[in-house]
C-alpha atoms as a PDB file:
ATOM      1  CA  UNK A   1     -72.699  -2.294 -65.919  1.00  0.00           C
ATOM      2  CA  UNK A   2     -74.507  -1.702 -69.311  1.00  0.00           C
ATOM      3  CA  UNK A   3     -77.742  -4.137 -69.291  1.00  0.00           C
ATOM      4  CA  UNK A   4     -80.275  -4.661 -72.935  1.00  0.00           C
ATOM      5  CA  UNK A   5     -83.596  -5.381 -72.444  1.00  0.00           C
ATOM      6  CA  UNK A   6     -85.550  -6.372 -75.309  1.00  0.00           C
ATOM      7  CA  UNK A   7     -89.378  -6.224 -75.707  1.00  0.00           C
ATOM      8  CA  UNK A   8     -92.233  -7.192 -78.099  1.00  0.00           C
ATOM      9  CA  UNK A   9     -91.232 -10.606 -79.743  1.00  0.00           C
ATOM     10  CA  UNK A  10     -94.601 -12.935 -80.652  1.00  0.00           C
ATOM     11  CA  UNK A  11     -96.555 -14.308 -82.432  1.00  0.00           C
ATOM     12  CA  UNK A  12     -97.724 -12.911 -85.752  1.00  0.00           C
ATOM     13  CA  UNK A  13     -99.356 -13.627 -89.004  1.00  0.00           C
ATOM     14  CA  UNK A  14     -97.350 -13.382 -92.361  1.00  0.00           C
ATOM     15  CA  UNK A  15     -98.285 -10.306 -93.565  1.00  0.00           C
ATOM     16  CA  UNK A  16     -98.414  -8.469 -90.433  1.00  0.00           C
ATOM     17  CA  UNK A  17     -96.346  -5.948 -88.478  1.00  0.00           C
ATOM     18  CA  UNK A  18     -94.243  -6.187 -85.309  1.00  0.00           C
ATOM     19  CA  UNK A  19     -92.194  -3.774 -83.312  1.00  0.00           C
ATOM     20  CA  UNK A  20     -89.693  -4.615 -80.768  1.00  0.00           C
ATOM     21  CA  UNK A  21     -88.136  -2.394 -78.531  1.00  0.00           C
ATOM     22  CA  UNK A  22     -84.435  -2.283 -76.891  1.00  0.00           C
ATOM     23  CA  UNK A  23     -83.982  -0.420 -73.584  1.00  0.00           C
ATOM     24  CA  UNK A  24     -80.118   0.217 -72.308  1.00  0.00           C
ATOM     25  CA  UNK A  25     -78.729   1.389 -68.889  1.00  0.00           C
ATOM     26  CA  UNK A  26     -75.934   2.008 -67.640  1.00  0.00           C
ATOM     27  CA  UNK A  27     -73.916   3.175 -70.593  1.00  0.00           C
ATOM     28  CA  UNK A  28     -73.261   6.977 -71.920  1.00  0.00           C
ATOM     29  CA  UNK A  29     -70.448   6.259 -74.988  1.00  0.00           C
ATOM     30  CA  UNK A  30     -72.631   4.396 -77.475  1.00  0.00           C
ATOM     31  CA  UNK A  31     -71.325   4.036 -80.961  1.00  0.00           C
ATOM     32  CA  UNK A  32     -73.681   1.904 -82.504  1.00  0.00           C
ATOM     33  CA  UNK A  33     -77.069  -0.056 -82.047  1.00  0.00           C
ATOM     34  CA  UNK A  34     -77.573  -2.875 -83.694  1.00  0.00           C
ATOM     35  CA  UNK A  35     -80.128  -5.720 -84.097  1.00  0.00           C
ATOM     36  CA  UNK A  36     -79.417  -9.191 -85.034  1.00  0.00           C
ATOM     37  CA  UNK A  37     -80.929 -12.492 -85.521  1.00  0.00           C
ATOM     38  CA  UNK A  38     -80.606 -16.198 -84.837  1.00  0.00           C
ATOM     39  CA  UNK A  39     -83.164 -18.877 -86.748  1.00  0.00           C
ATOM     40  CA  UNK A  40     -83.563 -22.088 -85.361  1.00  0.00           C
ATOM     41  CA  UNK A  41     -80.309 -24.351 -86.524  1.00  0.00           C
ATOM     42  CA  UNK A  42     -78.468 -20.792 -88.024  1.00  0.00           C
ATOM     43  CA  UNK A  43     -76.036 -18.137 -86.805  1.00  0.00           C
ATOM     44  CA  UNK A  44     -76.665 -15.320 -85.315  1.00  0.00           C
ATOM     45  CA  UNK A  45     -76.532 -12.917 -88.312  1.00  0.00           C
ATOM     46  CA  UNK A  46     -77.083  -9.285 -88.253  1.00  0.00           C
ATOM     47  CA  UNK A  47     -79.867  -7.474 -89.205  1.00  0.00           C
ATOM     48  CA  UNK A  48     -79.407  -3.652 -88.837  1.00  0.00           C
ATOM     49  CA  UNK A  49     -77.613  -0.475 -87.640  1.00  0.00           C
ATOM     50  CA  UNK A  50     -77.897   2.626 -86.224  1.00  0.00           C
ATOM     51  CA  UNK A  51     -74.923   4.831 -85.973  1.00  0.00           C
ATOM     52  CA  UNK A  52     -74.580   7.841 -83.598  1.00  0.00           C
ATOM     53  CA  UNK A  53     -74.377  10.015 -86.860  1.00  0.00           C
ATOM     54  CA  UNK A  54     -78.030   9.014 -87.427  1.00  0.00           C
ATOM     55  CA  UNK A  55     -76.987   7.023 -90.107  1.00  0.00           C
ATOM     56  CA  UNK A  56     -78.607   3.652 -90.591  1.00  0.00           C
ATOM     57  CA  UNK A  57     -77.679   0.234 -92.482  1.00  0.00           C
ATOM     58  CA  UNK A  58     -79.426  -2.887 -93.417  1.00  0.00           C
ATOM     59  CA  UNK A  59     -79.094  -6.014 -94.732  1.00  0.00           C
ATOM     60  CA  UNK A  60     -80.233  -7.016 -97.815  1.00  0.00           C
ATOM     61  CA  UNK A  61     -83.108  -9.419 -97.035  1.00  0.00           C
ATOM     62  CA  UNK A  62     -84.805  -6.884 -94.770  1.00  0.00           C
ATOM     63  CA  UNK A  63     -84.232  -3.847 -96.878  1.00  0.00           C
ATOM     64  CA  UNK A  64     -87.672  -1.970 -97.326  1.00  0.00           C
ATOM     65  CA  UNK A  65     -89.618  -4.244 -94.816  1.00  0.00           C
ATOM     66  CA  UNK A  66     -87.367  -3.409 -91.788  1.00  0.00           C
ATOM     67  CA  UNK A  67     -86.824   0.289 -89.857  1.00  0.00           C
ATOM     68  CA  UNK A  68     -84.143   0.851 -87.260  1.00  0.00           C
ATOM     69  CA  UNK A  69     -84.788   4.195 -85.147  1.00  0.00           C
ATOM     70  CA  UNK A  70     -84.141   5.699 -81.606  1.00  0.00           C
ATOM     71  CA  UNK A  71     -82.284   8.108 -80.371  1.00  0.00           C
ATOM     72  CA  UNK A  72     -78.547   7.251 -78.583  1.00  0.00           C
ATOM     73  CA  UNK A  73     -79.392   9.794 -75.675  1.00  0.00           C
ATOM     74  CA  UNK A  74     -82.569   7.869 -74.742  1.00  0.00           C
ATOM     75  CA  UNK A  75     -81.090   4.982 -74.941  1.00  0.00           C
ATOM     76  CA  UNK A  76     -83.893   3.074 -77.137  1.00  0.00           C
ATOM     77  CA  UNK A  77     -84.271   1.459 -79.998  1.00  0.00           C
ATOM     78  CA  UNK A  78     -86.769  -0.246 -81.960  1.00  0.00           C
ATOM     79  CA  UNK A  79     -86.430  -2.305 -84.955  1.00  0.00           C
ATOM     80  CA  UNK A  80     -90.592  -1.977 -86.464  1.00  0.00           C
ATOM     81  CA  UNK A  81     -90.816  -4.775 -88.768  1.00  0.00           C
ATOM     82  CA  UNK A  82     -93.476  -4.810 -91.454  1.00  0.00           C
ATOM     83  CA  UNK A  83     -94.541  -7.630 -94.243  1.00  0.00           C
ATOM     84  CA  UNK A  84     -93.286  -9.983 -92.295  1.00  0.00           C
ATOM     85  CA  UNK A  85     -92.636 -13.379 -93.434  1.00  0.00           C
ATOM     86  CA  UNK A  86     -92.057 -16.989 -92.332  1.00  0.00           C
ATOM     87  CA  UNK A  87     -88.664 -16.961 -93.034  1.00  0.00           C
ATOM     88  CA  UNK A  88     -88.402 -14.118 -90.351  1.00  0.00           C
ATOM     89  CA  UNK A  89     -89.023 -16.062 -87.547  1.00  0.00           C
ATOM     90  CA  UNK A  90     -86.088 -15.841 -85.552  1.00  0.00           C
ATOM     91  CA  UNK A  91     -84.912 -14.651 -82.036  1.00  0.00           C
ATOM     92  CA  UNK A  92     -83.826 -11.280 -82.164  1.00  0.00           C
ATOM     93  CA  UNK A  93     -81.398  -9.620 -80.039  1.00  0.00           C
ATOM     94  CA  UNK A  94     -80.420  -6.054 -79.645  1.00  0.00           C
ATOM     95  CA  UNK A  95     -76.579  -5.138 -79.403  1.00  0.00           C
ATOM     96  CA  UNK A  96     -74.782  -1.787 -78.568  1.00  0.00           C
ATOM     97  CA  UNK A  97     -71.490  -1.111 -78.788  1.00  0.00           C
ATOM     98  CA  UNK A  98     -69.613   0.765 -76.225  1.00  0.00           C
ATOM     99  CA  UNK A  99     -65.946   0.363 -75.873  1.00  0.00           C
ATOM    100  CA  UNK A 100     -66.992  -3.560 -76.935  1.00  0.00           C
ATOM    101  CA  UNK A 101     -70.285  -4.823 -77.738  1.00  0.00           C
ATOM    102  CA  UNK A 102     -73.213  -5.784 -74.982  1.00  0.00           C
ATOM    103  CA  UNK A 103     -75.807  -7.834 -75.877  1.00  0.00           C
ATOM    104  CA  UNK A 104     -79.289  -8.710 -74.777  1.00  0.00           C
ATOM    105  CA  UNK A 105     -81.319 -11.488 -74.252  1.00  0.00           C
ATOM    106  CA  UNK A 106     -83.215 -11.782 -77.132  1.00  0.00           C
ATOM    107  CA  UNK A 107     -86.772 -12.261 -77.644  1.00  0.00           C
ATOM    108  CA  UNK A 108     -88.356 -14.276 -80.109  1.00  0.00           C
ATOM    109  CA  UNK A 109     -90.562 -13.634 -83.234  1.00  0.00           C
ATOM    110  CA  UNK A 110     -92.571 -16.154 -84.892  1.00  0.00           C
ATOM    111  CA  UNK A 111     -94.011 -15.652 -87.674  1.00  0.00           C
ATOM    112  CA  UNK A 112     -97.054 -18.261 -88.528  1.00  0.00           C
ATOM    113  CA  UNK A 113    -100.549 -18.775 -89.602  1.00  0.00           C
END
Protein backbone atom coordinates (compact mmCIF):
# COMPACT_ATOMS: atom_id res chain seq x y z
CA UNK A 1 0.00 0.00 0.00
CA UNK A 2 1.73 3.33 -1.02
CA UNK A 3 1.43 5.77 2.20
CA UNK A 4 2.64 10.07 1.97
CA UNK A 5 3.79 11.53 4.85
CA UNK A 6 4.23 15.11 4.88
CA UNK A 7 6.45 17.19 7.24
CA UNK A 8 7.36 20.81 8.16
CA UNK A 9 4.09 22.93 7.82
CA UNK A 10 4.02 26.14 10.53
CA UNK A 11 4.06 29.00 11.35
CA UNK A 12 6.12 31.66 9.61
CA UNK A 13 6.64 35.29 9.07
CA UNK A 14 6.02 36.91 5.56
CA UNK A 15 9.20 37.15 4.27
CA UNK A 16 10.57 34.03 5.53
CA UNK A 17 11.42 30.54 4.28
CA UNK A 18 9.84 27.11 4.82
CA UNK A 19 10.60 23.64 3.65
CA UNK A 20 8.36 20.75 3.78
CA UNK A 21 9.21 17.39 3.17
CA UNK A 22 7.18 14.29 1.54
CA UNK A 23 8.24 10.74 2.49
CA UNK A 24 6.60 7.65 0.32
CA UNK A 25 6.57 3.83 0.95
CA UNK A 26 5.48 1.28 -0.48
CA UNK A 27 5.60 2.23 -4.12
CA UNK A 28 8.53 1.53 -6.87
CA UNK A 29 6.64 2.90 -10.39
CA UNK A 30 6.45 6.62 -9.64
CA UNK A 31 5.71 8.91 -12.50
CA UNK A 32 5.31 12.06 -10.96
CA UNK A 33 5.46 14.05 -7.56
CA UNK A 34 3.49 16.66 -7.09
CA UNK A 35 2.52 19.27 -4.44
CA UNK A 36 -0.70 20.99 -4.14
CA UNK A 37 -2.62 23.34 -2.08
CA UNK A 38 -5.95 24.04 -0.44
CA UNK A 39 -6.67 27.79 1.24
CA UNK A 40 -9.25 28.09 3.61
CA UNK A 41 -12.82 28.33 1.54
CA UNK A 42 -10.71 27.30 -2.04
CA UNK A 43 -9.89 24.17 -4.04
CA UNK A 44 -7.31 22.22 -3.81
CA UNK A 45 -5.13 23.63 -6.65
CA UNK A 46 -1.80 22.47 -7.66
CA UNK A 47 1.30 23.87 -7.01
CA UNK A 48 4.22 21.91 -8.61
CA UNK A 49 5.83 18.91 -10.38
CA UNK A 50 8.47 16.74 -10.55
CA UNK A 51 8.70 14.30 -13.33
CA UNK A 52 10.85 11.11 -13.32
CA UNK A 53 12.82 12.78 -16.28
CA UNK A 54 13.99 15.35 -13.69
CA UNK A 55 11.96 17.74 -15.25
CA UNK A 56 10.05 20.16 -13.09
CA UNK A 57 6.83 22.52 -13.53
CA UNK A 58 5.22 25.27 -11.66
CA UNK A 59 2.52 27.34 -11.45
CA UNK A 60 2.53 30.71 -12.12
CA UNK A 61 2.01 32.36 -8.71
CA UNK A 62 4.88 30.41 -7.16
CA UNK A 63 7.28 30.67 -10.02
CA UNK A 64 10.74 31.95 -8.64
CA UNK A 65 9.69 31.74 -4.88
CA UNK A 66 8.95 27.95 -4.95
CA UNK A 67 11.61 24.76 -5.62
CA UNK A 68 10.44 21.21 -6.14
CA UNK A 69 13.43 18.57 -5.73
CA UNK A 70 14.07 14.88 -4.64
CA UNK A 71 14.99 12.11 -6.13
CA UNK A 72 12.12 9.23 -7.31
CA UNK A 73 14.49 6.36 -5.97
CA UNK A 74 14.52 7.86 -2.45
CA UNK A 75 11.31 8.41 -2.46
CA UNK A 76 11.40 12.20 -1.09
CA UNK A 77 10.46 15.27 -1.91
CA UNK A 78 10.53 18.66 -0.69
CA UNK A 79 8.85 21.65 -1.92
CA UNK A 80 11.49 24.71 -0.07
CA UNK A 81 9.44 27.70 -0.20
CA UNK A 82 11.05 31.11 0.05
CA UNK A 83 9.47 34.90 0.21
CA UNK A 84 6.67 33.65 1.44
CA UNK A 85 3.56 35.53 1.64
CA UNK A 86 0.14 35.74 3.31
CA UNK A 87 -1.62 34.67 0.52
CA UNK A 88 0.42 31.34 0.84
CA UNK A 89 -1.09 30.15 3.72
CA UNK A 90 -2.64 27.08 2.80
CA UNK A 91 -2.54 23.28 3.63
CA UNK A 92 -0.29 21.59 1.48
CA UNK A 93 -0.37 18.12 0.42
CA UNK A 94 2.06 16.00 -1.43
CA UNK A 95 0.73 13.63 -4.31
CA UNK A 96 2.51 10.85 -6.37
CA UNK A 97 1.32 9.20 -9.06
CA UNK A 98 1.68 5.57 -9.55
CA UNK A 99 -0.66 3.70 -11.73
CA UNK A 100 -3.31 6.52 -10.10
CA UNK A 101 -2.53 9.20 -7.80
CA UNK A 102 -1.96 8.76 -3.73
CA UNK A 103 -2.21 11.48 -1.66
CA UNK A 104 -1.15 12.60 1.76
CA UNK A 105 -2.42 14.19 4.58
CA UNK A 106 -1.42 17.49 4.28
CA UNK A 107 0.13 19.77 6.63
CA UNK A 108 -0.51 23.24 7.04
CA UNK A 109 1.45 26.53 6.44
CA UNK A 110 0.55 29.76 7.83
CA UNK A 111 1.96 32.46 6.95
CA UNK A 112 1.48 35.57 9.58
CA UNK A 113 3.02 38.28 11.56
Amino acid sequence: QVQLVESGGGLVQPGGSLTLSCNVSGSSDISSMDWYRQAPGSQRVWVASLYNDGSRAYVDFVKGRIKISGELPEKTFYLQMNSLKAEDTAVYYCRVFSAIAYWGQGTQVTVSS
